[in-house]
C-alpha atoms as a PDB file:
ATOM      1  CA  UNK A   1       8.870 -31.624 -40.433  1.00  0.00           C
ATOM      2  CA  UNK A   2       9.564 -29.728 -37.098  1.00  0.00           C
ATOM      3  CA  UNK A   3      12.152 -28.101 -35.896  1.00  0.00           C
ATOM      4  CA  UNK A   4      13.073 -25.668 -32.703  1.00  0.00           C
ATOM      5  CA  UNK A   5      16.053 -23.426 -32.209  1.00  0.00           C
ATOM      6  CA  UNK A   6      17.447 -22.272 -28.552  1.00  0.00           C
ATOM      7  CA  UNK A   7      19.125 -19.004 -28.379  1.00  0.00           C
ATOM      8  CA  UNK A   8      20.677 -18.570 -25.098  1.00  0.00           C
ATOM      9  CA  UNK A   9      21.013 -14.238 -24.989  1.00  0.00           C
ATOM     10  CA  UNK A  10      20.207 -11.753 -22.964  1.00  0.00           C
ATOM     11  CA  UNK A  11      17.251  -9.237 -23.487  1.00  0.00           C
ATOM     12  CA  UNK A  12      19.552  -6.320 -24.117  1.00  0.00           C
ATOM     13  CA  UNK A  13      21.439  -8.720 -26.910  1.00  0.00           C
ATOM     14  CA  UNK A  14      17.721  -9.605 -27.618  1.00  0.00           C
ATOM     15  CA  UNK A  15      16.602  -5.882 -28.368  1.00  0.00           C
ATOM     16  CA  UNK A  16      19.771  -4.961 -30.117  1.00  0.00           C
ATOM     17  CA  UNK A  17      19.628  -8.280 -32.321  1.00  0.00           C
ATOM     18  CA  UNK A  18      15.571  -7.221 -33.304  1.00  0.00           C
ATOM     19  CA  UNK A  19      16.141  -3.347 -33.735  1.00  0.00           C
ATOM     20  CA  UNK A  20      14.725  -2.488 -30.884  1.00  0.00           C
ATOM     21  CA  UNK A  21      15.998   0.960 -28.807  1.00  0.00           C
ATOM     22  CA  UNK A  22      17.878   0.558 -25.291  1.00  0.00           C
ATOM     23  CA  UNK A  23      15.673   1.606 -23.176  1.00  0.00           C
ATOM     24  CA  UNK A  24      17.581   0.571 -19.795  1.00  0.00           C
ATOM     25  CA  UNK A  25      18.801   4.429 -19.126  1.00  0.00           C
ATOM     26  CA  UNK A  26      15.120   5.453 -19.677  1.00  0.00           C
ATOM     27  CA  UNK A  27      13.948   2.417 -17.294  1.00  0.00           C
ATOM     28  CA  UNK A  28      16.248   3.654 -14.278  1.00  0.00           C
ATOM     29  CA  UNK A  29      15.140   7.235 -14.790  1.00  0.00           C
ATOM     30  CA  UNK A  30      11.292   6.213 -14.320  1.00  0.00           C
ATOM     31  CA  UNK A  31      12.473   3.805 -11.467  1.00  0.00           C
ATOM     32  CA  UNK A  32      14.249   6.069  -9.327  1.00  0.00           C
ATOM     33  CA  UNK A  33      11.477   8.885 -10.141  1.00  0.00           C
ATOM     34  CA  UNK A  34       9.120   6.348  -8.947  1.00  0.00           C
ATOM     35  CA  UNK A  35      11.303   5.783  -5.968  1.00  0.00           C
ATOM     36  CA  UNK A  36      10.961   9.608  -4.931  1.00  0.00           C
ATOM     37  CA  UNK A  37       7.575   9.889  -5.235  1.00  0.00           C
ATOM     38  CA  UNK A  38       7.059   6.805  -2.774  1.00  0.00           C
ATOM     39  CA  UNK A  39       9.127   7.819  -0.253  1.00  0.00           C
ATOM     40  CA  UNK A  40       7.606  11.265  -0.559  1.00  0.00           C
ATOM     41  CA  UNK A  41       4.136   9.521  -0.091  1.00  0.00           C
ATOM     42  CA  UNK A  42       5.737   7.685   3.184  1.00  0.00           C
ATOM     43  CA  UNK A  43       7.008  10.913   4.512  1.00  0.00           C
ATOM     44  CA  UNK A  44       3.606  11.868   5.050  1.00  0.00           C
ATOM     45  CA  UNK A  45       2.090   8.549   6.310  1.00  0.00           C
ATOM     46  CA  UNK A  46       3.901   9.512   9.725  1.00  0.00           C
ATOM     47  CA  UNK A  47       1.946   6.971  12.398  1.00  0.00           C
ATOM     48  CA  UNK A  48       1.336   9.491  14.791  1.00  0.00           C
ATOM     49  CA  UNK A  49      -0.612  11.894  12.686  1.00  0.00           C
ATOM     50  CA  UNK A  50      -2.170   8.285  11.335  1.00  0.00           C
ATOM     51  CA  UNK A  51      -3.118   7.505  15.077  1.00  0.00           C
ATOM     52  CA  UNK A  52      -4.675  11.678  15.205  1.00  0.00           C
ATOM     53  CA  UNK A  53      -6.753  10.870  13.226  1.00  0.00           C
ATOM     54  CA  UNK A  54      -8.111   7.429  13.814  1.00  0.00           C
ATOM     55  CA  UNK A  55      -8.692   7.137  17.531  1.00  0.00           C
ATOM     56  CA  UNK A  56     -10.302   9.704  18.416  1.00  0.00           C
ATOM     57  CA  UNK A  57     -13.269   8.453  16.185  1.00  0.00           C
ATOM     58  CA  UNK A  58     -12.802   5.115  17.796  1.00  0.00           C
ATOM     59  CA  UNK A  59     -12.736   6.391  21.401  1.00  0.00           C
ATOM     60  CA  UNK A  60     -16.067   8.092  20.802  1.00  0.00           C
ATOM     61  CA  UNK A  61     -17.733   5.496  19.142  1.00  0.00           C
ATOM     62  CA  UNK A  62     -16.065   3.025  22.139  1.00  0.00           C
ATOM     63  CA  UNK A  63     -17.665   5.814  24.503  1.00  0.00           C
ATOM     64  CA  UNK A  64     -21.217   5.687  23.143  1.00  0.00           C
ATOM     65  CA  UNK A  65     -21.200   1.984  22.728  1.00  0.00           C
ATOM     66  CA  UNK A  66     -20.395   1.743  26.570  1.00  0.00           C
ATOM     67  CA  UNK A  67     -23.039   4.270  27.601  1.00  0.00           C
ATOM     68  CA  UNK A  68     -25.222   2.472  25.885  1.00  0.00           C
ATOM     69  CA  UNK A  69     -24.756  -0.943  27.309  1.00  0.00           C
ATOM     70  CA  UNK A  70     -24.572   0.806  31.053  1.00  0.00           C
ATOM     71  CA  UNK A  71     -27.638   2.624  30.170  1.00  0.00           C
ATOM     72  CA  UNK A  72     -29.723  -0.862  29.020  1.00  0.00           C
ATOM     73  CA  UNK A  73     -28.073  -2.732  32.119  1.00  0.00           C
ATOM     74  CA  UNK A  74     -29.221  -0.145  34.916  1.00  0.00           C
ATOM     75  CA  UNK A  75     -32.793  -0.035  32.950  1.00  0.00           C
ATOM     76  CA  UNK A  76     -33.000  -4.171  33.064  1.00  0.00           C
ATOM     77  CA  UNK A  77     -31.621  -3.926  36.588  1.00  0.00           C
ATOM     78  CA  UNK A  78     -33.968  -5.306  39.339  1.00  0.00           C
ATOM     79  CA  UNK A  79     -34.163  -4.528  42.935  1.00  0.00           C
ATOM     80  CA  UNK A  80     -33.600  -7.263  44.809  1.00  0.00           C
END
């Protein structure tokens, strides 16, 4: 013999019905801590500090890849 029951509750009626704690107060307080520390986190990720940092490695390593190539091309360069 089988047999299936539906209960149609929500999880709080859920957790209350099994004798579990509410834990939705606690849930909000780690959410909206959470929340601070990630817009804390984006304060810092400003774009132009970001940009500081990152091109000027680029624009050297774009300046030594050019001198390069300039420096193979007038070597390979023939008189004509």
């Amino acid at each position: 013999m089988k047999f299936s029951i539906d209960i149609d509750c929500t999880p709080s009626e859920a957790r209350e019905f099994f004798g579990l704690p509410d834990v939705e107060a606690f849930n909000q307080a780690l959410v909206e801590k959470a929340q601070e520390k990630v817009f804390a986190n984006m304060q810092d990720m400003d774009p132009e500090a970001l940009m500081k940092t990152w091109v000027p490695a680029g624009a050297q390593m774009f300046e030594a890849m050019q001198k390069q190539f300039f420096s193979q091309t007038a070597s390979t360069k023939k008189d004509v």
